[in-house]
PDB file of N, CA and C in Angstrom:
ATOM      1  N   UNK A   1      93.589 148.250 144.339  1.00  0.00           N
ATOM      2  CA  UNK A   1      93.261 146.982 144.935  1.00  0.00           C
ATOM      3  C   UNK A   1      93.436 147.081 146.449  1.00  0.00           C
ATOM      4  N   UNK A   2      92.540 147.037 147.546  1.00  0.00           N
ATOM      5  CA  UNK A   2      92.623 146.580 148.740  1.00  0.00           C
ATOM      6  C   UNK A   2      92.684 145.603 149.212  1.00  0.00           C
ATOM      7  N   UNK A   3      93.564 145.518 150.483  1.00  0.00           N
ATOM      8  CA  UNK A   3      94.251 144.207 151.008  1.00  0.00           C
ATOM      9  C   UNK A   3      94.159 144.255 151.939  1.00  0.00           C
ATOM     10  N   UNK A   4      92.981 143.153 152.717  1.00  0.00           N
ATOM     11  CA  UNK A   4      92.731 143.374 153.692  1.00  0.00           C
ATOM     12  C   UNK A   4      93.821 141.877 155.012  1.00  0.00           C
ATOM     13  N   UNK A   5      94.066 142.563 155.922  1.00  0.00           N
ATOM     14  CA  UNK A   5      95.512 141.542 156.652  1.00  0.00           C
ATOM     15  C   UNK A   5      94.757 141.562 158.050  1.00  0.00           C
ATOM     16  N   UNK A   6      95.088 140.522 158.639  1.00  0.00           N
ATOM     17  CA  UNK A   6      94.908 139.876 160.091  1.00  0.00           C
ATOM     18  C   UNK A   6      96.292 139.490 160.478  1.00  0.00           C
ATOM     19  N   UNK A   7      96.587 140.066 161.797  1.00  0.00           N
ATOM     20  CA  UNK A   7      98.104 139.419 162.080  1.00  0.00           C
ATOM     21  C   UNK A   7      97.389 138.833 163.469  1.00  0.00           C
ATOM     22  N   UNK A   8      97.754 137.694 163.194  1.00  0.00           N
ATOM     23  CA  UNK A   8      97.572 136.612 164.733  1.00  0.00           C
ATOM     24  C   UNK A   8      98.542 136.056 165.656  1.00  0.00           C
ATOM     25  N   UNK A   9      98.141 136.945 166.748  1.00  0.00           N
ATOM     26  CA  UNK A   9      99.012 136.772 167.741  1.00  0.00           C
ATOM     27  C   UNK A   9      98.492 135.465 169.016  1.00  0.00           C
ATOM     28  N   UNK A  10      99.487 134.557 168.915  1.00  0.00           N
ATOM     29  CA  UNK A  10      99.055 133.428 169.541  1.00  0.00           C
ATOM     30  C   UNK A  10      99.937 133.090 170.403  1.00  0.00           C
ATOM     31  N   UNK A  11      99.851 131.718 171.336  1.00  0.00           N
ATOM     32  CA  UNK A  11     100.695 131.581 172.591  1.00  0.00           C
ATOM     33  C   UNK A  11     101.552 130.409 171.755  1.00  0.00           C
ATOM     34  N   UNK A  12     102.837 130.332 171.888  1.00  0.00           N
ATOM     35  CA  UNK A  12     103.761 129.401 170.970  1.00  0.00           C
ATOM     36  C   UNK A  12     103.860 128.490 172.056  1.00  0.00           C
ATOM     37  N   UNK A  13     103.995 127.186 171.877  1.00  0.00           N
ATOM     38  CA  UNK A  13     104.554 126.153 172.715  1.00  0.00           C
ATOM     39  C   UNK A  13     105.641 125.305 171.905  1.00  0.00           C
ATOM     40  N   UNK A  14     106.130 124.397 172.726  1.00  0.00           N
ATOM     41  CA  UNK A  14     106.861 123.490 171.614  1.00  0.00           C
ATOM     42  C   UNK A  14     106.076 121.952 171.276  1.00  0.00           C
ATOM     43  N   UNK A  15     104.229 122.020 171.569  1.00  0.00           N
ATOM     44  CA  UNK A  15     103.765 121.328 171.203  1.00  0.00           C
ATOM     45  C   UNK A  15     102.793 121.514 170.228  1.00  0.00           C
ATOM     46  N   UNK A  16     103.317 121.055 168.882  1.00  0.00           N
ATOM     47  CA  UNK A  16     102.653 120.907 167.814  1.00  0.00           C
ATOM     48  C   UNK A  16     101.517 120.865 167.603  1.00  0.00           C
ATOM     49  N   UNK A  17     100.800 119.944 167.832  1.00  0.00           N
ATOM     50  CA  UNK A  17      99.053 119.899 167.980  1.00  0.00           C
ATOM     51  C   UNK A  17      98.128 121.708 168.867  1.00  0.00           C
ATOM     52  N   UNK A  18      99.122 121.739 170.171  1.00  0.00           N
ATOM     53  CA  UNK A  18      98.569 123.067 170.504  1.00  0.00           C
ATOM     54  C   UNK A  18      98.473 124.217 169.354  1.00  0.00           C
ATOM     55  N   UNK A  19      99.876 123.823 168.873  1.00  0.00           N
ATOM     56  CA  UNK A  19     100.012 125.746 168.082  1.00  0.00           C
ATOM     57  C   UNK A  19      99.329 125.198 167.116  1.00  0.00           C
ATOM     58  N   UNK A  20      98.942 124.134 166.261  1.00  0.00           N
ATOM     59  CA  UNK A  20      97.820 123.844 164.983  1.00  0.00           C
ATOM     60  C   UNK A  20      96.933 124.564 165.573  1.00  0.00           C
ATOM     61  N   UNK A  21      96.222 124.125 166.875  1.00  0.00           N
ATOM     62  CA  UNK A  21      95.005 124.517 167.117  1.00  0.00           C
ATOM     63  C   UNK A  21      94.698 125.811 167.317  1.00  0.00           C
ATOM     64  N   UNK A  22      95.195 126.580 168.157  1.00  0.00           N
ATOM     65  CA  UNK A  22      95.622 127.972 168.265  1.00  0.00           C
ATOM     66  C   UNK A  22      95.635 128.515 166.996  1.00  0.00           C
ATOM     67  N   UNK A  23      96.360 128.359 165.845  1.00  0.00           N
ATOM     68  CA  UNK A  23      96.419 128.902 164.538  1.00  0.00           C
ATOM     69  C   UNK A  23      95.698 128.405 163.916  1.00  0.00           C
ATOM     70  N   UNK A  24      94.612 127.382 164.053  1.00  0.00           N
ATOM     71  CA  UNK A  24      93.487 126.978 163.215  1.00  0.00           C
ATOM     72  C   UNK A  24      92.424 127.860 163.675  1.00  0.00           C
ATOM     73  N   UNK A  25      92.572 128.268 164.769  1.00  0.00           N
ATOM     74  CA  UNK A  25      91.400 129.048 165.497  1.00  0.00           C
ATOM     75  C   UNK A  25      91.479 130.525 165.162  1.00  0.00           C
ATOM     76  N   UNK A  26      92.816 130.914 164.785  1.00  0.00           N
ATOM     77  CA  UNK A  26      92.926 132.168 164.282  1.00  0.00           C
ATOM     78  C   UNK A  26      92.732 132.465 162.745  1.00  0.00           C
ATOM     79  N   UNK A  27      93.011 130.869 162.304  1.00  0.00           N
ATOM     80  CA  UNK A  27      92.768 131.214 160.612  1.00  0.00           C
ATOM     81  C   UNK A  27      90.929 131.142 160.614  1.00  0.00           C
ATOM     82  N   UNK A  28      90.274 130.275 161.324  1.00  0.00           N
ATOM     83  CA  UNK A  28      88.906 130.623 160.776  1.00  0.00           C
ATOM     84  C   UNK A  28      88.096 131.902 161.962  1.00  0.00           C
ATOM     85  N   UNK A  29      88.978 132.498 162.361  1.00  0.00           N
ATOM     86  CA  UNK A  29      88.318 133.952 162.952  1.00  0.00           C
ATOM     87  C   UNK A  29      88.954 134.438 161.876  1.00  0.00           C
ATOM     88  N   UNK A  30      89.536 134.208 161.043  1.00  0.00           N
ATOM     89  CA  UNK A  30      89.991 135.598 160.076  1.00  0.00           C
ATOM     90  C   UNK A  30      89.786 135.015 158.368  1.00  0.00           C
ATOM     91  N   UNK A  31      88.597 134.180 158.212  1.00  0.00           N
ATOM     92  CA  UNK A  31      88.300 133.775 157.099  1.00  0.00           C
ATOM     93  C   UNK A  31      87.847 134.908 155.772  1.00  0.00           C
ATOM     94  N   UNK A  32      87.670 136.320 156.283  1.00  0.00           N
ATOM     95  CA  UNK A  32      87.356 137.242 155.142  1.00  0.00           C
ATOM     96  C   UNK A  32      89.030 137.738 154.899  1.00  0.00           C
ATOM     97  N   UNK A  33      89.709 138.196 155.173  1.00  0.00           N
ATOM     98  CA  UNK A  33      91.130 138.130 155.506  1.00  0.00           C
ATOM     99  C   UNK A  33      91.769 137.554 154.249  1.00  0.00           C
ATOM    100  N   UNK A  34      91.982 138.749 153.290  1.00  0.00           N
ATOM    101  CA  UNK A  34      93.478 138.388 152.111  1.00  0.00           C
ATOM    102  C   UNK A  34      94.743 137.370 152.688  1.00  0.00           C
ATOM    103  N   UNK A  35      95.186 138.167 153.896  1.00  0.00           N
ATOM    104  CA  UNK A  35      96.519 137.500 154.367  1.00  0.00           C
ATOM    105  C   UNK A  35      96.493 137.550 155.816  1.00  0.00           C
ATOM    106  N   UNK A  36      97.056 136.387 156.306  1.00  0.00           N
ATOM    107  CA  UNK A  36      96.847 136.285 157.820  1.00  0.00           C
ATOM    108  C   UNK A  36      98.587 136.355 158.284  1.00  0.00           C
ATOM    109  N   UNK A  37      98.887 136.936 159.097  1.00  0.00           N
ATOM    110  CA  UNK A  37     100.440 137.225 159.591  1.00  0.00           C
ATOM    111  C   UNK A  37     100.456 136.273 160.617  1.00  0.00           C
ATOM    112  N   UNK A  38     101.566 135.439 161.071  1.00  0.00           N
ATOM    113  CA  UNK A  38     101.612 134.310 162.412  1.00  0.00           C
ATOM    114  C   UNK A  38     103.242 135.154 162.265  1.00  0.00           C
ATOM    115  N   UNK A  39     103.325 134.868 163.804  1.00  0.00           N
ATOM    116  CA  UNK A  39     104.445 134.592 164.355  1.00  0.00           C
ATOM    117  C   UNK A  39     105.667 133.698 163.552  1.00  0.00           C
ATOM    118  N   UNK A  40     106.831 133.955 163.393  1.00  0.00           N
ATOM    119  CA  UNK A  40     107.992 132.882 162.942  1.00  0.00           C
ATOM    120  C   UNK A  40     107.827 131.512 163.740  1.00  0.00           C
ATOM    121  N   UNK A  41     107.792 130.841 162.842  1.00  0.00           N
ATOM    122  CA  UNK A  41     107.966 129.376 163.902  1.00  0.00           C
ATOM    123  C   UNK A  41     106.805 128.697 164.552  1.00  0.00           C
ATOM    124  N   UNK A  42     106.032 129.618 164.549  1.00  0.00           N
ATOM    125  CA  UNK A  42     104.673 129.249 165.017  1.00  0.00           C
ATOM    126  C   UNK A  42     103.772 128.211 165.370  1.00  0.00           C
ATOM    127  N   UNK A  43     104.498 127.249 164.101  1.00  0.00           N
ATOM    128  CA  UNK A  43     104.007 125.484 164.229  1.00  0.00           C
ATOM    129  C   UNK A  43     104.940 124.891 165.385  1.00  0.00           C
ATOM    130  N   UNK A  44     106.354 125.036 165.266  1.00  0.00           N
ATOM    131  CA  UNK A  44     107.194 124.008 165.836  1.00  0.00           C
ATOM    132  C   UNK A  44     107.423 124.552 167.516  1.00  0.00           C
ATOM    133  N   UNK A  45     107.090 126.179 167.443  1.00  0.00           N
ATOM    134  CA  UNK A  45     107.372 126.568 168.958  1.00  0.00           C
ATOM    135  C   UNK A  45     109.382 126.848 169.059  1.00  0.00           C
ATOM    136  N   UNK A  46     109.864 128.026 169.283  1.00  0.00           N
ATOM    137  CA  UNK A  46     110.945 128.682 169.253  1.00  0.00           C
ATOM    138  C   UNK A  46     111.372 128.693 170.842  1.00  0.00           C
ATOM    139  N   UNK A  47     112.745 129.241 170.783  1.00  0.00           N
ATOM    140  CA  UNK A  47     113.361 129.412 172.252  1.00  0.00           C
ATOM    141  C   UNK A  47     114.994 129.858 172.122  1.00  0.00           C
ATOM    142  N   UNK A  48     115.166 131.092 172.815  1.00  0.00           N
ATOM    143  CA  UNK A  48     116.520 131.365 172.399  1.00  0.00           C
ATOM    144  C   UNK A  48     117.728 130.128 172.398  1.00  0.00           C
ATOM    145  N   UNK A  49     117.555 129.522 173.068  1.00  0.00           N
ATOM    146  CA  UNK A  49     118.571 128.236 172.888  1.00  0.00           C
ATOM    147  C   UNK A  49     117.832 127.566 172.085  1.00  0.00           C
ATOM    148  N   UNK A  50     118.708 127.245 170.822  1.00  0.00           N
ATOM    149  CA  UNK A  50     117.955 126.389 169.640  1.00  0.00           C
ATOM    150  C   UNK A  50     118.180 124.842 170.032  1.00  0.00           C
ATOM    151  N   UNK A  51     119.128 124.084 171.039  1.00  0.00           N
ATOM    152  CA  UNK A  51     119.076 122.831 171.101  1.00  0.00           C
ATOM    153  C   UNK A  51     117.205 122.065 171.490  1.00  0.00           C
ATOM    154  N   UNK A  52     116.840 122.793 171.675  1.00  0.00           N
ATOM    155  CA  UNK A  52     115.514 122.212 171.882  1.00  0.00           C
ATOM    156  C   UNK A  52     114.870 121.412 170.025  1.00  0.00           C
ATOM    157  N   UNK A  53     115.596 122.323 169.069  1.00  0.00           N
ATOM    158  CA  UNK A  53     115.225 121.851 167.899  1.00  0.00           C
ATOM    159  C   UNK A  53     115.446 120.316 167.546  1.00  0.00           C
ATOM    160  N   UNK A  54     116.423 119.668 168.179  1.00  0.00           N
ATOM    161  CA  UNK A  54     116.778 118.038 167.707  1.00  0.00           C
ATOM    162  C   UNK A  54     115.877 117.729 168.534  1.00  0.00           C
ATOM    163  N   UNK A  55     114.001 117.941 169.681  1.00  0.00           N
ATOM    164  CA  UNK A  55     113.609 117.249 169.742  1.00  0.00           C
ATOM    165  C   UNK A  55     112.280 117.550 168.867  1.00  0.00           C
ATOM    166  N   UNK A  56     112.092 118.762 168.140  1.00  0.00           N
ATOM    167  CA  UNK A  56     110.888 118.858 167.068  1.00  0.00           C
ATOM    168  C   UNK A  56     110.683 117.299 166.401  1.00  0.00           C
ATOM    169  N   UNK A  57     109.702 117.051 166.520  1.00  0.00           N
ATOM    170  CA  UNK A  57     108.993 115.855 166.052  1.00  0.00           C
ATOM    171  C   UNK A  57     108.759 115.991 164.041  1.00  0.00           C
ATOM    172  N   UNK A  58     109.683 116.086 163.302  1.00  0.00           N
ATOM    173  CA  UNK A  58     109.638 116.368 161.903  1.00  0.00           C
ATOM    174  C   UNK A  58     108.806 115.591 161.244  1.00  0.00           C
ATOM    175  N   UNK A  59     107.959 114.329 161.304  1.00  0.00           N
ATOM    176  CA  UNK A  59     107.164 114.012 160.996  1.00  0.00           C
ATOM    177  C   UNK A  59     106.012 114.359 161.301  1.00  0.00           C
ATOM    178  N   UNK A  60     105.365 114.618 162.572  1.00  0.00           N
ATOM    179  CA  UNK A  60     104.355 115.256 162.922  1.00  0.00           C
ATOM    180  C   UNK A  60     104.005 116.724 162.297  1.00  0.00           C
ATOM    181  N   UNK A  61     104.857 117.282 162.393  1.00  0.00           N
ATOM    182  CA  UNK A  61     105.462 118.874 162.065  1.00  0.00           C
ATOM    183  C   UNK A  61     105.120 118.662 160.528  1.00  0.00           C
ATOM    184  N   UNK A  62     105.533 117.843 159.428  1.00  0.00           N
ATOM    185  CA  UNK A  62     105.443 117.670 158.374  1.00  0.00           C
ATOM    186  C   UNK A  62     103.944 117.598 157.754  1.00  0.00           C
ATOM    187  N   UNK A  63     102.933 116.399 158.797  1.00  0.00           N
ATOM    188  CA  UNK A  63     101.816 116.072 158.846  1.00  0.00           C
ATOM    189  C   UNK A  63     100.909 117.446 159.129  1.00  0.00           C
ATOM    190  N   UNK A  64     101.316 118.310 159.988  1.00  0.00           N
ATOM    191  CA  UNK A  64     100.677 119.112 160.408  1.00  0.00           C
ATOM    192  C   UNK A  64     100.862 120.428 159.423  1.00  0.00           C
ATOM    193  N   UNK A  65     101.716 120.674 158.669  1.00  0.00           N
ATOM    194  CA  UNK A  65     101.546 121.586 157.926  1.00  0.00           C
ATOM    195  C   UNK A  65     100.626 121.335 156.712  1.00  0.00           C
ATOM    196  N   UNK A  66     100.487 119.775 156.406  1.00  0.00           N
ATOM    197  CA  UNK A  66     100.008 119.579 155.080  1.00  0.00           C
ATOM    198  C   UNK A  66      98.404 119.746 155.166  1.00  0.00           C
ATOM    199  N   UNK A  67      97.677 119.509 155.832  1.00  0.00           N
ATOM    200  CA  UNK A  67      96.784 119.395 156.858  1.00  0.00           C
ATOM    201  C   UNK A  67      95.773 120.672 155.756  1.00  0.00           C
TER     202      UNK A  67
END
């Protein structure tokens, strides 16, 4: 069985709507694509100091994964 993989490398922000779009744009450039690889965190946007996390928007974030 062959498995064909796309790993998408994208620009992370800590705004939600950007990284959807960015990773919507990478999932339909890679629509023949078994499995597509993203970055950790990819939706919410990372940063070595994690206090930035109590301002992730968890409803939006929620909305946007279901999507």
């Amino acid at each position: 069985m062959e498995l064909s993989i796309s790993i998408g490398q994208v620009p992370i922000s800590f705004n939600i709507e950007e990284n959807f779009n960015n990773i919507k744009k990478i999932l339909d450039e890679s629509n023949e694509e078994d499995l597509v690889i993203l970055p950790e965190e990819a939706m919410s946007g990372y940063d070595n100091d994690i206090t930035f996390l109590k301002n992730v928007d968890l409803e939006k974030l929620d909305h946007t994964m279901n999507l």
